[in-house]
Protein backbone atom coordinates (compact mmCIF):
# COMPACT_ATOMS: atom_id res chain seq x y z
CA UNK A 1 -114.33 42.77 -41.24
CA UNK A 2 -115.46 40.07 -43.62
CA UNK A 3 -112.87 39.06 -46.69
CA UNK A 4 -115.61 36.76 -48.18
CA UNK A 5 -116.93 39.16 -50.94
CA UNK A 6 -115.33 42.76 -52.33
CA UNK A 7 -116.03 45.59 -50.61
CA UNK A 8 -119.05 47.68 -51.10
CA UNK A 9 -119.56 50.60 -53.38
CA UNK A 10 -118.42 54.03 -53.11
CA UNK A 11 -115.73 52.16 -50.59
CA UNK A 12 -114.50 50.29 -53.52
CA UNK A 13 -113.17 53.38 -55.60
CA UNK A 14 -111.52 54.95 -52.56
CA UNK A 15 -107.62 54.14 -52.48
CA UNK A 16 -106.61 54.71 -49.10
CA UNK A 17 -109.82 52.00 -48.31
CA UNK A 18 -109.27 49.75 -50.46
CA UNK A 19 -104.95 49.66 -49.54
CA UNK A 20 -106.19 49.30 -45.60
CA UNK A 21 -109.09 46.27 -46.54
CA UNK A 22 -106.52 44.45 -48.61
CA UNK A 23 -103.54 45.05 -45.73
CA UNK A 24 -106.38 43.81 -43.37
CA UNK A 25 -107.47 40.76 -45.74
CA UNK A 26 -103.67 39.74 -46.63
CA UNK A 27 -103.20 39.61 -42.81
CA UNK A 28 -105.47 37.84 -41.58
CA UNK A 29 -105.50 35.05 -43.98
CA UNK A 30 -101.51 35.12 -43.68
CA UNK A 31 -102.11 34.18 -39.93
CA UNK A 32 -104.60 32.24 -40.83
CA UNK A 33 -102.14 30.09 -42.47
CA UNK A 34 -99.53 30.11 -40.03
CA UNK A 35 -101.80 28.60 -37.46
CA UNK A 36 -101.18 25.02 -38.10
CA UNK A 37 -97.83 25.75 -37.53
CA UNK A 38 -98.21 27.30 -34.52
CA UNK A 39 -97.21 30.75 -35.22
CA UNK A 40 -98.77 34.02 -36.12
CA UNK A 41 -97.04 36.80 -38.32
CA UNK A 42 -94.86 38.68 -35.96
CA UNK A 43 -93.18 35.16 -35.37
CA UNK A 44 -92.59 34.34 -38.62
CA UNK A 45 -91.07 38.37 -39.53
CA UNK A 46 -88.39 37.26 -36.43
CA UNK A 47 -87.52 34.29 -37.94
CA UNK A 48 -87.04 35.46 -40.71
CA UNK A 49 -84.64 37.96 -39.51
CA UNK A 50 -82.75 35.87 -37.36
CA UNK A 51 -82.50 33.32 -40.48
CA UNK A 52 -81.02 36.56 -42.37
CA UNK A 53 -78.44 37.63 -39.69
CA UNK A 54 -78.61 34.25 -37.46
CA UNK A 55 -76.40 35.72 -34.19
CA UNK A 56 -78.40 39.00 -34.50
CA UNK A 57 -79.23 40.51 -30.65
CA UNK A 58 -82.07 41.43 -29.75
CA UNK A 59 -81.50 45.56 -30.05
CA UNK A 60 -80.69 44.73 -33.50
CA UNK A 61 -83.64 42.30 -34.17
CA UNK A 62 -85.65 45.48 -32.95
CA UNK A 63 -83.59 48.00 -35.34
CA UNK A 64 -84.60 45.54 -38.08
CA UNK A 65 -87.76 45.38 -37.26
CA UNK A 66 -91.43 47.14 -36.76
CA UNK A 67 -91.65 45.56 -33.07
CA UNK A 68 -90.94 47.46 -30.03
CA UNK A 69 -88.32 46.15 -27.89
CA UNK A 70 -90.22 45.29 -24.91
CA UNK A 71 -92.82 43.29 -27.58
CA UNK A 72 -89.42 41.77 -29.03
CA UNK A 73 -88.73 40.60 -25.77
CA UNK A 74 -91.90 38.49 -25.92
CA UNK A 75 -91.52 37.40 -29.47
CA UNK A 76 -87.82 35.53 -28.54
CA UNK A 77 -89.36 34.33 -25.47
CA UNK A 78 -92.42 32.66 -27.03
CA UNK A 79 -89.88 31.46 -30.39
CA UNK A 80 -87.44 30.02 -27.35
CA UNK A 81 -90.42 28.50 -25.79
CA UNK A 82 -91.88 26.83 -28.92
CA UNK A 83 -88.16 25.60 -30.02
CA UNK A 84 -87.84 27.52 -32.80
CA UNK A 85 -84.92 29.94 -31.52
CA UNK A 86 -82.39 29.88 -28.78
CA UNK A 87 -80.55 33.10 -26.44
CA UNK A 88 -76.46 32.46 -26.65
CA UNK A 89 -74.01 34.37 -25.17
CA UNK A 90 -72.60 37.24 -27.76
CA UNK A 91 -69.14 36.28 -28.63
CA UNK A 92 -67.91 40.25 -27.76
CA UNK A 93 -70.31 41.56 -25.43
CA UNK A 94 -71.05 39.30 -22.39
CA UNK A 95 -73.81 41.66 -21.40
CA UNK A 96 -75.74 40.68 -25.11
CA UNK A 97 -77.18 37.57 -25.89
CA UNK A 98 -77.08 36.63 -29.88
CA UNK A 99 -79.87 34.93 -31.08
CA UNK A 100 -79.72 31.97 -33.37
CA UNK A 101 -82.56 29.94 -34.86
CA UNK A 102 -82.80 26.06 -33.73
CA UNK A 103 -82.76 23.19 -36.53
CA UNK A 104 -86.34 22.71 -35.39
CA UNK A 105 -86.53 26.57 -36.55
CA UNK A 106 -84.94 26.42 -39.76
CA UNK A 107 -87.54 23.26 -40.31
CA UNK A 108 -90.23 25.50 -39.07
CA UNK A 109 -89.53 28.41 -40.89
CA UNK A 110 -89.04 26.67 -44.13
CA UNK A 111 -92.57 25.32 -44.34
CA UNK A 112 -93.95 28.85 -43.21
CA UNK A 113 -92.29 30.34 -45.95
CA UNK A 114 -94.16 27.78 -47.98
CA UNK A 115 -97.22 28.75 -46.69
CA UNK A 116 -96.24 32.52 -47.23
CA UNK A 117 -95.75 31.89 -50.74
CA UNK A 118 -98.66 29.87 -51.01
CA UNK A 119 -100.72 33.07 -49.32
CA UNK A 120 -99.49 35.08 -51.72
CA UNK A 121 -100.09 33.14 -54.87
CA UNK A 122 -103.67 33.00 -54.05
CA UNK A 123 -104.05 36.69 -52.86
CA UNK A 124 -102.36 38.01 -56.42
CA UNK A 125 -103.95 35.30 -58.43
CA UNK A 126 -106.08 37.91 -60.54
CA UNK A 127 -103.30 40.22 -60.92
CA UNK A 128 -100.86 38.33 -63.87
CA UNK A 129 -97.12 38.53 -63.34
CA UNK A 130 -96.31 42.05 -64.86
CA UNK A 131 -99.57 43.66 -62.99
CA UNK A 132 -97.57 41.99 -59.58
CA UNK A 133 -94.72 43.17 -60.33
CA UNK A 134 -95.98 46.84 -60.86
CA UNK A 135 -97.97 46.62 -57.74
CA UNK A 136 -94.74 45.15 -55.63
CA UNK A 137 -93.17 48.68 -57.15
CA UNK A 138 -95.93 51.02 -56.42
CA UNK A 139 -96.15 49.68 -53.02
CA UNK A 140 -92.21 50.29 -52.02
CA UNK A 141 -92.83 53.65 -53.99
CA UNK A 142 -95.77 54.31 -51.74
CA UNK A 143 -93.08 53.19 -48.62
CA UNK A 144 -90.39 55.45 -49.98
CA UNK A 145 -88.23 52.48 -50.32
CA UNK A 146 -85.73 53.56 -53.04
CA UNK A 147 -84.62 50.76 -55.41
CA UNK A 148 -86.16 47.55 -56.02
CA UNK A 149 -82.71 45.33 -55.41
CA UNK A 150 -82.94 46.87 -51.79
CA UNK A 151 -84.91 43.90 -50.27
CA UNK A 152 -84.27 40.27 -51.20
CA UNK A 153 -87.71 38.87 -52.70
CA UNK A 154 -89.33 36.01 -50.31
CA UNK A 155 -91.13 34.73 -53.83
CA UNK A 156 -94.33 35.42 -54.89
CA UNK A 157 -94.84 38.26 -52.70
């Protein structure tokens, strides 16, 4: 799909096309920005996470999350192998591991979140701060999230 120019006409005044092309547009230039980094979005949802609840296990990662467990699996194992996060042994339950981000991690994530805000600023830049904000609400309306204080704000988002 090309994100270069707006989408055509009668597409344009449909809703439900125009929420998927700007989901689609807002994720690929996300991980197009996470690239030089060395990550891609699912990575940087994870480490987010883990930054949240650092100790989290796995099952609970995948509570958290929208990945499937086996899929979780993967995403620790490529974070482990990149340095970003490391398996302990859960300090109740020897058959759980608790995972914990790395300082490399912390580093890591901390830029990506720079570049997430920096995304964002330039996706909403037409939109002026009370048309954001009244987007951010439709949007957790349209998710049947409840209140607005239920999710901590990651910025411009």
């Amino acid at each position: 799909m090309r994100f270069d120019r707006p989408p055509p006409e009668p597409l344009a005044s449909a809703p439900g096309f125009l929420l998927s092309w700007n989901g689609q547009r807002t994720s690929h230039t996300f991980a197009e920005a996470l690239k030089p980094l060395g990550l891609r979005p699912h990575h940087f949802g994870v480490l987010t996470l883990i930054d949240t609840q650092p100790g989290s296990t796995q099952q609970e990662l995948v509570d958290r999350s929208m990945i499937d467990p086996s899929s979780m699996v993967t995403v620790i194992d490529e974070l482990e192998e990149l340095g970003l996060a490391e398996r302990r042994p859960h300090p109740s339950d020897r058959r759980k591991h608790a995972v914990h981000l790395t300082d490399r991690g912390i580093e890591t994530l901390g830029r990506a979140r720079a570049s997430a805000i920096q995304t964002a600023e330039e996706l909403f830049a037409p939109l002026d701060a009370e048309e954001r904000e009244t987007l951010r609400r439709l949007l957790r309306k349209l998710a049947g999230v409840e209140t607005a204080s239920a999710r901590p704000r990651l910025g411009a988002d």
